[in-house]
Protein backbone atom coordinates (compact mmCIF):
# COMPACT_ATOMS: atom_id res chain seq x y z
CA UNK A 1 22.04 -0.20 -46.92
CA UNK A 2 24.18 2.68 -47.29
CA UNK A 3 26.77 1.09 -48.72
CA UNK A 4 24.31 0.67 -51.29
CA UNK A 5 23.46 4.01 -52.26
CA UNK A 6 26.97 4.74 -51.79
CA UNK A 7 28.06 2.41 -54.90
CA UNK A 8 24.89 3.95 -56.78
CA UNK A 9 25.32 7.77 -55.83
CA UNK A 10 27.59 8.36 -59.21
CA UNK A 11 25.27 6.87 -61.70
CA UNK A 12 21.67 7.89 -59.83
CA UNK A 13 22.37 10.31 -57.47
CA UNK A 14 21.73 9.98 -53.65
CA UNK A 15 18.14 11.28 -53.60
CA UNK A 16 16.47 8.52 -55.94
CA UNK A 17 18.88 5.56 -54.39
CA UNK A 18 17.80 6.71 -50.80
CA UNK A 19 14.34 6.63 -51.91
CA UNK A 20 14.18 3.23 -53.86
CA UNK A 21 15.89 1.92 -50.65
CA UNK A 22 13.10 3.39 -48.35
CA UNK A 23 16.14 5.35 -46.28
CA UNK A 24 16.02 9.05 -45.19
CA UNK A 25 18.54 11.01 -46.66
CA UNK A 26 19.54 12.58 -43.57
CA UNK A 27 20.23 9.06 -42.66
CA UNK A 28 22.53 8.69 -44.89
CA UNK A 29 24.07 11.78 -44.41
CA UNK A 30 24.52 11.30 -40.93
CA UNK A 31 25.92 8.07 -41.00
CA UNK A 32 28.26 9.26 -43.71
CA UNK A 33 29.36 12.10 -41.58
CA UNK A 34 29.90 9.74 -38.53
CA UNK A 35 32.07 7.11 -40.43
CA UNK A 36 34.53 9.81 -41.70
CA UNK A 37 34.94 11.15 -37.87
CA UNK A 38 35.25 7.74 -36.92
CA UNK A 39 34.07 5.81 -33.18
CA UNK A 40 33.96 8.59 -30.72
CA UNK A 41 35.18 7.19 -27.50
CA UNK A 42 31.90 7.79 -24.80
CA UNK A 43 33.11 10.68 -22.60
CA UNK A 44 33.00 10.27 -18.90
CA UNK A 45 30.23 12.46 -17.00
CA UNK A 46 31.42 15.05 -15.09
CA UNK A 47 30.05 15.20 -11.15
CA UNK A 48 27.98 17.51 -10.63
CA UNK A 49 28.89 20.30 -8.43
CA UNK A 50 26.57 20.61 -6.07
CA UNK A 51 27.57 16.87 -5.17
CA UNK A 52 28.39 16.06 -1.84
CA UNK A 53 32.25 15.29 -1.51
CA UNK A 54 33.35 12.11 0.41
CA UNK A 55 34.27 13.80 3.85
CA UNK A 56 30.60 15.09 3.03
CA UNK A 57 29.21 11.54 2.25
CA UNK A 58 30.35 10.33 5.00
CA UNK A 59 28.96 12.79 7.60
CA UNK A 60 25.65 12.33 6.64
CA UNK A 61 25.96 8.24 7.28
CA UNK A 62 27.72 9.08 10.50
CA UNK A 63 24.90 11.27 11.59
CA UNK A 64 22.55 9.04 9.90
CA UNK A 65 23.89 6.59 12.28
CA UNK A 66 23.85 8.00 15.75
CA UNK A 67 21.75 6.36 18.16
CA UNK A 68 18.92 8.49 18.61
CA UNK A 69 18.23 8.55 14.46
CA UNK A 70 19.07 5.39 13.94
CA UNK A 71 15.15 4.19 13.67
CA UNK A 72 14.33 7.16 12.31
CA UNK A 73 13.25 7.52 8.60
CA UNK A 74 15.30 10.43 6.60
CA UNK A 75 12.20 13.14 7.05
CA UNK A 76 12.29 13.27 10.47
CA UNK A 77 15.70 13.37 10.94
CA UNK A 78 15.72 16.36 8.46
CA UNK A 79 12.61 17.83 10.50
CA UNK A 80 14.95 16.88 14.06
CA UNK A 81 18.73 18.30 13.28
CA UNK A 82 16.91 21.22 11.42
CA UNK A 83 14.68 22.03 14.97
CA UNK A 84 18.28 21.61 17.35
CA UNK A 85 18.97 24.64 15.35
CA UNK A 86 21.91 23.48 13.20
CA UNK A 87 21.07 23.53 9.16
CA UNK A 88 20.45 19.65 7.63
CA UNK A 89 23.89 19.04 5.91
CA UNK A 90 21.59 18.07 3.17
CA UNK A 91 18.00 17.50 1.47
CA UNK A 92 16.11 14.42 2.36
CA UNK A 93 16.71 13.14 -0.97
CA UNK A 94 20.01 13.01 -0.53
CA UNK A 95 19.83 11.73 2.57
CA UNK A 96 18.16 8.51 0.95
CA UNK A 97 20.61 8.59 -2.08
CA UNK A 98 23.68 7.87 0.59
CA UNK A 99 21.70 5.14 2.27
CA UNK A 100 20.81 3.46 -0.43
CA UNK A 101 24.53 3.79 -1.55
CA UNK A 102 25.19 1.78 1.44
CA UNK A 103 22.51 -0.77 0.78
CA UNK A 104 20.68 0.84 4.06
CA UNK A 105 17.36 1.76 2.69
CA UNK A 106 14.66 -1.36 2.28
CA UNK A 107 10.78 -1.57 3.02
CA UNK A 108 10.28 -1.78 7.22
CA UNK A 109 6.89 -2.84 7.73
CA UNK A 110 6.30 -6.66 8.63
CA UNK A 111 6.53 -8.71 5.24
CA UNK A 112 4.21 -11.48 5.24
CA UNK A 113 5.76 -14.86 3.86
CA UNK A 114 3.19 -17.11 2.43
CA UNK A 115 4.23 -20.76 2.07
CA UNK A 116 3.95 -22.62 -1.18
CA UNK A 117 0.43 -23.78 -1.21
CA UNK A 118 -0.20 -27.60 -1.74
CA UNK A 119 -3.41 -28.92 -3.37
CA UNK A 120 -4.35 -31.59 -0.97
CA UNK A 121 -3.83 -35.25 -2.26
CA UNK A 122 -6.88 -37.19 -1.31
CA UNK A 123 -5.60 -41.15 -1.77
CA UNK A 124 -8.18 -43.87 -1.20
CA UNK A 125 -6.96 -47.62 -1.05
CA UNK A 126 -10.25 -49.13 -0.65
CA UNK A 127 -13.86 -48.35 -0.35
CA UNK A 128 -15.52 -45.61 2.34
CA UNK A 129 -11.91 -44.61 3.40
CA UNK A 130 -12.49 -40.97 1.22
CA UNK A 131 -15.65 -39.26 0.74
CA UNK A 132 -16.01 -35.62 -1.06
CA UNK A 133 -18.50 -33.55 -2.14
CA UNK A 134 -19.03 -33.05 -5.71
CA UNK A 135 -21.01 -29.15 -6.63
CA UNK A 136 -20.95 -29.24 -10.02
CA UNK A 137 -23.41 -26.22 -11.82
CA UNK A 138 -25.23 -27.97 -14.07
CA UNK A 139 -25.04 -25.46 -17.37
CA UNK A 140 -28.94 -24.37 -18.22
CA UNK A 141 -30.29 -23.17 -22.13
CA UNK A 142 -28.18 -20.29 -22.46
CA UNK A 143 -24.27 -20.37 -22.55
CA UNK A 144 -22.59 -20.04 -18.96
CA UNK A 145 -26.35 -19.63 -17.11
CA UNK A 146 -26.60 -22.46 -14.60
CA UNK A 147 -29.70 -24.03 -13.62
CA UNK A 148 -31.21 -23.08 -9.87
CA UNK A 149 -30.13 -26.27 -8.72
CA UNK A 150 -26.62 -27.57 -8.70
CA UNK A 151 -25.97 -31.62 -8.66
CA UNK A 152 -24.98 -32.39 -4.90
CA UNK A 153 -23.66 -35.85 -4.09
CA UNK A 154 -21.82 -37.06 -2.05
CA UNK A 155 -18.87 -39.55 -3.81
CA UNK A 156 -16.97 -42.41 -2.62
CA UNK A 157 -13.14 -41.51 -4.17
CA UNK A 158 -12.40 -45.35 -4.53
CA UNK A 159 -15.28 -45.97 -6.27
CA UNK A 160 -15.40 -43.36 -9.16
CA UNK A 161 -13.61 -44.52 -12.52
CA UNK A 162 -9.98 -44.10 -12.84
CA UNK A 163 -9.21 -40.63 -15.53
């Protein structure tokens, strides 16, 4: 596209080509611009400074570690060093940031794992071996109204028709 209204800028200008193309002409413009500075490489972000330094990082695991916070959930231990009398050596945010840098932080309730659920196969080689109960609503005069009554009987699996 803009090398389209590129080849047509000295015989119809750049307005009407950007136009008849359906392209903003600060599109064009901009892209222009960025093609004659060429690729900029993507610069590398800077730290920030308030950043805990490794020594740093790896005081709050250790004390994330001792034995009597080692249950504990980041809050309280916060609440606990910060009660001893000694200042946190950082927020509780942080405190979760290094954990989960250490793949430490995951849900601690009791998960429940529910098996795969199987329909139940009923398999009937001869007569009276399966019998099931068959409560189908019976649809009354209006669209999905069911009669009062539902059809209840009770069905011999080897002796329905094969579906």
């Amino acid at each position: 596209m803009m090398a389209l209204v590129e080849t047509g800028r000295p015989r119809l200008g750049i307005a009407p080509s950007c136009a008849a193309l359906g392209v903003a002409r600060a599109t064009f413009y901009r892209d222009r611009r960025r093609r004659a500075e060429g690729a900029a490489a993507p610069r590398k972000r800077r730290p920030p400074r308030q950043a805990l330094s490794p020594t740093e990082h790896e005081a709050v695991l250790a004390l994330l570690h001792e034995e009597r916070f080692v249950d504990l959930p980041p809050a309280q231990v916060w609440a606990q060093v910060l009660d001893a009398g000694t200042p946190p050596p950082c927020s509780i945010r942080t405190m979760y940031r290094v954990l989960a840098a250490h793949e430490e932080v995951r849900e601690r309730r009791a998960q429940r794992r529910h098996p795969v659920y199987q329909k139940p196969e009923l398999l009937a080689t001869g007569p009276n071996q399966v019998w099931s109960w068959d409560i189908t609503k019976l649809l009354g005069r209006r669209p999905r109204w069911p009669r009062c009554s539902s059809r209840r009987a009770g069905n011999d699996r080897a002796s329905r028709r094969a579906s």
